[in-house]
C-alpha atoms as a PDB file:
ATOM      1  CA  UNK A   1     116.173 125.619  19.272  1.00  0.00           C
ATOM      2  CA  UNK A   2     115.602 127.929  21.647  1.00  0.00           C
ATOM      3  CA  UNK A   3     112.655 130.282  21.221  1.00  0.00           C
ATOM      4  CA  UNK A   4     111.218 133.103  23.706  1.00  0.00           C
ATOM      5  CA  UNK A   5     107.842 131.816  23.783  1.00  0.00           C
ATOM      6  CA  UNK A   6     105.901 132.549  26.753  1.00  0.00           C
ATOM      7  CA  UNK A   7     103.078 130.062  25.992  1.00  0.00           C
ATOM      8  CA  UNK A   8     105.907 127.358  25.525  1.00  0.00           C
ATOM      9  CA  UNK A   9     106.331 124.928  28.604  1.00  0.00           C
ATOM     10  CA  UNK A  10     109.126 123.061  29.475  1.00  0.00           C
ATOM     11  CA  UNK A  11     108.677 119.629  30.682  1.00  0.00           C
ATOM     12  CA  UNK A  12     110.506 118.239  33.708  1.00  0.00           C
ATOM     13  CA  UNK A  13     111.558 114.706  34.226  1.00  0.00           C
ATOM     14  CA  UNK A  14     108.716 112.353  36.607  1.00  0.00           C
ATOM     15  CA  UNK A  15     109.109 114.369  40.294  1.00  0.00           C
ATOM     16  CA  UNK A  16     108.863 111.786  43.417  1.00  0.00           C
ATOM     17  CA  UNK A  17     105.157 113.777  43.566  1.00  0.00           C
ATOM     18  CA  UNK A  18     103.448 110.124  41.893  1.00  0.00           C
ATOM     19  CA  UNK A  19     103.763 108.158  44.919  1.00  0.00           C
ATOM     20  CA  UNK A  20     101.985 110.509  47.173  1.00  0.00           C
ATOM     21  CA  UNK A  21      99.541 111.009  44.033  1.00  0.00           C
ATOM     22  CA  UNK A  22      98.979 107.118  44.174  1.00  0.00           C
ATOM     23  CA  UNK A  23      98.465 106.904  47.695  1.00  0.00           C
ATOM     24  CA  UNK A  24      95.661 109.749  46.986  1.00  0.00           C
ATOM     25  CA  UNK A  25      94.481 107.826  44.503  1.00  0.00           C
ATOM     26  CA  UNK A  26      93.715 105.025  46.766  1.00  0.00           C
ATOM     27  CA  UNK A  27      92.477 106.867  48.979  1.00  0.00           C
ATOM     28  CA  UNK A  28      89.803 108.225  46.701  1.00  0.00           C
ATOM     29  CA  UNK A  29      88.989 104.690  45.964  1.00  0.00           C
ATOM     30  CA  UNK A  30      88.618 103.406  49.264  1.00  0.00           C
ATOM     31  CA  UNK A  31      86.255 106.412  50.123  1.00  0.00           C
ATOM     32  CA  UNK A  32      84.468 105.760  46.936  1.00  0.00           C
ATOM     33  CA  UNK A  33      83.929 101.841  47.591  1.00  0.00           C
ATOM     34  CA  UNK A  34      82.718 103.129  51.240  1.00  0.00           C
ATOM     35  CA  UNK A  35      79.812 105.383  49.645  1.00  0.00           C
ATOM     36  CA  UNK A  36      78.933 103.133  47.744  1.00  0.00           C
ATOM     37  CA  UNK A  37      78.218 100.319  50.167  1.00  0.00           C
ATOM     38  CA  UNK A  38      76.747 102.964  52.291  1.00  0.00           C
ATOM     39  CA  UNK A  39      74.292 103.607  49.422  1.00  0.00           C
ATOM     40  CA  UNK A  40      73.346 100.150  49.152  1.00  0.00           C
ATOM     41  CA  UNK A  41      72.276 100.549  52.784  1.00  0.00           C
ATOM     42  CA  UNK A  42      70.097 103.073  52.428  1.00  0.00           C
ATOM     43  CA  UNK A  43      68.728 101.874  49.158  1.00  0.00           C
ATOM     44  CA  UNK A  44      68.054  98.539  51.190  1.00  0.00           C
ATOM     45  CA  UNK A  45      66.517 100.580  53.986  1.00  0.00           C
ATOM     46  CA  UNK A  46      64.265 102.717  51.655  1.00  0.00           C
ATOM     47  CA  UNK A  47      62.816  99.532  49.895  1.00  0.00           C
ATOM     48  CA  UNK A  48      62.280  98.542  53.406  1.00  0.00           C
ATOM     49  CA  UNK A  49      60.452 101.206  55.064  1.00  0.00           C
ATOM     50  CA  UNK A  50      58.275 101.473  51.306  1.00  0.00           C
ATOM     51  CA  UNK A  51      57.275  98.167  51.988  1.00  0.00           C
ATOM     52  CA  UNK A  52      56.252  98.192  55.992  1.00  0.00           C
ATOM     53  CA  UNK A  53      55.302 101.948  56.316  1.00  0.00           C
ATOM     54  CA  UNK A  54      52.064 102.001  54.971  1.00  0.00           C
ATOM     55  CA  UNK A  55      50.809  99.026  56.960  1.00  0.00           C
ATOM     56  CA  UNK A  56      52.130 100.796  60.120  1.00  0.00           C
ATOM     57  CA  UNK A  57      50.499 103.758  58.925  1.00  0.00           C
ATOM     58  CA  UNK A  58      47.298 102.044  58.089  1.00  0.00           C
ATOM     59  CA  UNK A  59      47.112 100.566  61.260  1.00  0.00           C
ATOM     60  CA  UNK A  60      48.019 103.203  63.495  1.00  0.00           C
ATOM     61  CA  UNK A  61      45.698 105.574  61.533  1.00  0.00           C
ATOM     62  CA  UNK A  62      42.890 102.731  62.820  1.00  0.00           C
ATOM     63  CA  UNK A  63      43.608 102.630  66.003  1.00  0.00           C
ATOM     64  CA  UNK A  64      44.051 106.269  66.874  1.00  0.00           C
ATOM     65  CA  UNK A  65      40.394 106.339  65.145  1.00  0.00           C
ATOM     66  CA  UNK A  66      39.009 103.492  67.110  1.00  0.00           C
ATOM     67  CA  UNK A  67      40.381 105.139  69.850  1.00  0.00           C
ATOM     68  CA  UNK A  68      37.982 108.203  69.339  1.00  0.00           C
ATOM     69  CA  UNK A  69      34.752 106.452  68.372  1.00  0.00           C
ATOM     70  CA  UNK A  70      32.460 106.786  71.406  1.00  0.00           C
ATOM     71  CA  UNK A  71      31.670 103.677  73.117  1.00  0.00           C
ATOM     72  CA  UNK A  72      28.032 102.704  72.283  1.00  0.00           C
ATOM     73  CA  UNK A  73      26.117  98.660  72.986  1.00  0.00           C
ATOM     74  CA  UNK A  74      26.213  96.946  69.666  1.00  0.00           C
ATOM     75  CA  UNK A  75      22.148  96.075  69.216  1.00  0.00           C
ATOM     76  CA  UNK A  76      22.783  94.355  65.503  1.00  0.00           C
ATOM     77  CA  UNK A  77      23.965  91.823  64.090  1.00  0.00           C
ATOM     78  CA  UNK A  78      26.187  94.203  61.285  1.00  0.00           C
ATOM     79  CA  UNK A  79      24.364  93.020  58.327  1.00  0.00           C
ATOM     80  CA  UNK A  80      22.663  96.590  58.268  1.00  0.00           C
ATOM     81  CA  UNK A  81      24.620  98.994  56.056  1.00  0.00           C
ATOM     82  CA  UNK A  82      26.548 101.730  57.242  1.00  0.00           C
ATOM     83  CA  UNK A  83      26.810 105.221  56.501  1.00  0.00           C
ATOM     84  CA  UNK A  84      28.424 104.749  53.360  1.00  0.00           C
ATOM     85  CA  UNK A  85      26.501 101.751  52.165  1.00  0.00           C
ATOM     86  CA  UNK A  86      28.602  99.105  52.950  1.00  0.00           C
ATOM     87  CA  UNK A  87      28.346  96.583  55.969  1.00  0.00           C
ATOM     88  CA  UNK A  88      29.593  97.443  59.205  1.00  0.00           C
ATOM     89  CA  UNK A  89      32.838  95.730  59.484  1.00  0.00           C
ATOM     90  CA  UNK A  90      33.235  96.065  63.536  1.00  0.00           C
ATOM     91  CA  UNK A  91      31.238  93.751  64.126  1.00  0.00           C
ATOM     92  CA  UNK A  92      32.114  90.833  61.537  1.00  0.00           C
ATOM     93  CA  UNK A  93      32.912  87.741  63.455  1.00  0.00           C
ATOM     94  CA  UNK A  94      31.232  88.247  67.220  1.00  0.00           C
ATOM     95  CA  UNK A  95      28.756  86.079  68.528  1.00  0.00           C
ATOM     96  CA  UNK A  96      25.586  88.032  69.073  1.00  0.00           C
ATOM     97  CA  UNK A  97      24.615  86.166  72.665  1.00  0.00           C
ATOM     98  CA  UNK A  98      28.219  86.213  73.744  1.00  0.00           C
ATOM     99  CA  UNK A  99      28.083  90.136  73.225  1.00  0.00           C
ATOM    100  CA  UNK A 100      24.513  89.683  75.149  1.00  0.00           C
ATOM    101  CA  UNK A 101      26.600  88.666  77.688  1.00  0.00           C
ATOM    102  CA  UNK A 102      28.772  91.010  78.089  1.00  0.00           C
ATOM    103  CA  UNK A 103      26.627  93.502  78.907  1.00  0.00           C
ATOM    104  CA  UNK A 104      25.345  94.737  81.921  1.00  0.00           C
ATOM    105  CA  UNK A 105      21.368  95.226  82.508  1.00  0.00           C
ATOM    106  CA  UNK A 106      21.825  99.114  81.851  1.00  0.00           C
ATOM    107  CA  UNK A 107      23.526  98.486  78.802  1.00  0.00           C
ATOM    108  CA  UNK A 108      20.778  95.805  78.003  1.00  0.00           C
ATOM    109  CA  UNK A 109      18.349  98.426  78.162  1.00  0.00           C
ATOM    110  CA  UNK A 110      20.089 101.476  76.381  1.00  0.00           C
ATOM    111  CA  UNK A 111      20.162  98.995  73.234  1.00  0.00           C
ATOM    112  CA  UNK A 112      16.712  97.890  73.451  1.00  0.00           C
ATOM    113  CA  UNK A 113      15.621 101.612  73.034  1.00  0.00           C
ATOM    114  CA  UNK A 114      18.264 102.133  70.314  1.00  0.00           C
ATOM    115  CA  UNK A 115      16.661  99.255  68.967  1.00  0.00           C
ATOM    116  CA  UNK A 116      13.666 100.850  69.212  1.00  0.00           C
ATOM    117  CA  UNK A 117      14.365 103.884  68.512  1.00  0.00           C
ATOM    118  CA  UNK A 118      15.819 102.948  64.647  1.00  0.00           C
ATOM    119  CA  UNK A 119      12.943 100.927  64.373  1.00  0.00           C
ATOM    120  CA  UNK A 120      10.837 103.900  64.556  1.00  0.00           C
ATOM    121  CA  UNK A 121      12.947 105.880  62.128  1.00  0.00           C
ATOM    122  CA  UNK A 122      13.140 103.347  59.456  1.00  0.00           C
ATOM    123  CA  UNK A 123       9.210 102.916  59.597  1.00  0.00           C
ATOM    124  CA  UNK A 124       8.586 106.926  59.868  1.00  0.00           C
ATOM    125  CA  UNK A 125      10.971 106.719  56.575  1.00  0.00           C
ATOM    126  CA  UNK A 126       9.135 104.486  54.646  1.00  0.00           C
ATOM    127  CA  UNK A 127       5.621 105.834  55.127  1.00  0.00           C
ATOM    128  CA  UNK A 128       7.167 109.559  54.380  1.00  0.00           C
ATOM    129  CA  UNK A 129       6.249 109.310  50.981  1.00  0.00           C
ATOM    130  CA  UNK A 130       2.295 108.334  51.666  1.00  0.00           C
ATOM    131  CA  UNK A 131       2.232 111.227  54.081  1.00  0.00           C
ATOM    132  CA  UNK A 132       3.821 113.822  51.424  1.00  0.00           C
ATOM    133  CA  UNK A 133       0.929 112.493  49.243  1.00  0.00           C
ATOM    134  CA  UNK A 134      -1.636 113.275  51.130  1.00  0.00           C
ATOM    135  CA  UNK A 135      -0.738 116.561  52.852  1.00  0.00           C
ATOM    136  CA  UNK A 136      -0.136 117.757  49.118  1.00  0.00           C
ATOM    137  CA  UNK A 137      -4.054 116.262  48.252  1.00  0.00           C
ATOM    138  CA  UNK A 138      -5.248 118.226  51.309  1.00  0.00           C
ATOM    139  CA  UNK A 139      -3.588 121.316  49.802  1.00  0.00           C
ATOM    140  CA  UNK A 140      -4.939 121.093  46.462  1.00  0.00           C
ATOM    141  CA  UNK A 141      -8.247 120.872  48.475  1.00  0.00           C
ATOM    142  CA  UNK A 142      -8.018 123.940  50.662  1.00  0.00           C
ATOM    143  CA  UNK A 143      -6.752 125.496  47.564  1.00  0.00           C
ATOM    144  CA  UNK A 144     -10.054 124.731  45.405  1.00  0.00           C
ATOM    145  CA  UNK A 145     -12.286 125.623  48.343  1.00  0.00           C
ATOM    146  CA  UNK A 146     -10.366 129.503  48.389  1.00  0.00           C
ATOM    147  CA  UNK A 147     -11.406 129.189  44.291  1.00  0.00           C
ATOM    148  CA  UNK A 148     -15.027 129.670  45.737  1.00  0.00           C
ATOM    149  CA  UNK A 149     -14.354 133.200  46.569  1.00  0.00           C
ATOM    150  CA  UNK A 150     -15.432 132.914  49.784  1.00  0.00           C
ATOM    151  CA  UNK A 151     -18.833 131.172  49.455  1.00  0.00           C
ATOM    152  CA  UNK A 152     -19.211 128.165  51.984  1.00  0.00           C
ATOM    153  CA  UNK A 153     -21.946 125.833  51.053  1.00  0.00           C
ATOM    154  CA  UNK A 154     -24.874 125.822  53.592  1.00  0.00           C
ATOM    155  CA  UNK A 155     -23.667 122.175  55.071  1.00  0.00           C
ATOM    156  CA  UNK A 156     -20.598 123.917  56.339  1.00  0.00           C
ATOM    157  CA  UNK A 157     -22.653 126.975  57.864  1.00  0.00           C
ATOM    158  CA  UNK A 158     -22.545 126.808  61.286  1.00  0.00           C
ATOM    159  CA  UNK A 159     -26.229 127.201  62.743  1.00  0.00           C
ATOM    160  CA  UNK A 160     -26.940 129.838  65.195  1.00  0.00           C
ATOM    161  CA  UNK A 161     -28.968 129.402  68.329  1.00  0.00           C
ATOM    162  CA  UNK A 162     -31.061 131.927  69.571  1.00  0.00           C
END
């Protein structure tokens, strides 16, 4: 049985090649059993840092803005609403005389004329709308007396002296 075919292959008996293919073999295994505790780690690690990052994020994202708030006395008691609406949550917590304390007479007097000086604002806000009303009254006025073409009634005519 012997045929010229070139796509034919001819087996040889086992070569002493399987030990050293064992040992590779092993090797492969060892290395894979290393990645994959070395996986586990860093799985571990990532659930780790997921769970504390944001926290340390959140908190250093507070303090670096706390940081640039400008320093000014404290005159209420933070049940006023803030900017957006919602109470001011600096202040929750502090004794209002022990922050009395605290400060110094200059200080004492800069908030008094904050004090003040929102206390004004919030009353030239409310009676806005009363003042609107009536400046558009006196304009409706002026506007009826320019109907007149120009004729002033005699009360308004100034009276010449001689």
């Amino acid at each position: 049985m012997s045929s010229n075919n070139p796509n034919q292959t001819i087996r040889s008996p086992e070569k002493p090649e399987s030990k050293f293919e064992d040992e590779s073999e092993e090797e492969e295994a060892e290395e894979l059993e290393q990645l994959e505790t070395q996986v586990k780690q860093m799985a571990k690690k990532i659930l780790e840092y997921r769970a504390t990052l944001p926290d340390q994020l959140k908190t250093t994202l507070a303090l670096l803005l706390s940081s640039q708030r400008p320093l000014l006395p404290d005159c209420d008691s933070g049940s006023d609403p803030g900017p957006s609406g919602e109470l001011n949550p600096d202040s929750g917590g502090q004794d209002k005389s022990s922050r009395a304390a605290l400060l110094t007479k200059e200080d004492r007097k800069t908030a008094e004329k904050v004090h003040l000086l929102k206390e004004k604002i919030s009353s030239n806000v409310s009676t806005m709308p009363v003042v609107l009303k009536r400046m558009k009254d006196c304009i409706s006025r002026i506007n009826k007396l320019d109907s007149y073409n120009g004729s002033i009634h005699p009360a308004f005519k100034k009276k010449r002296t001689s």
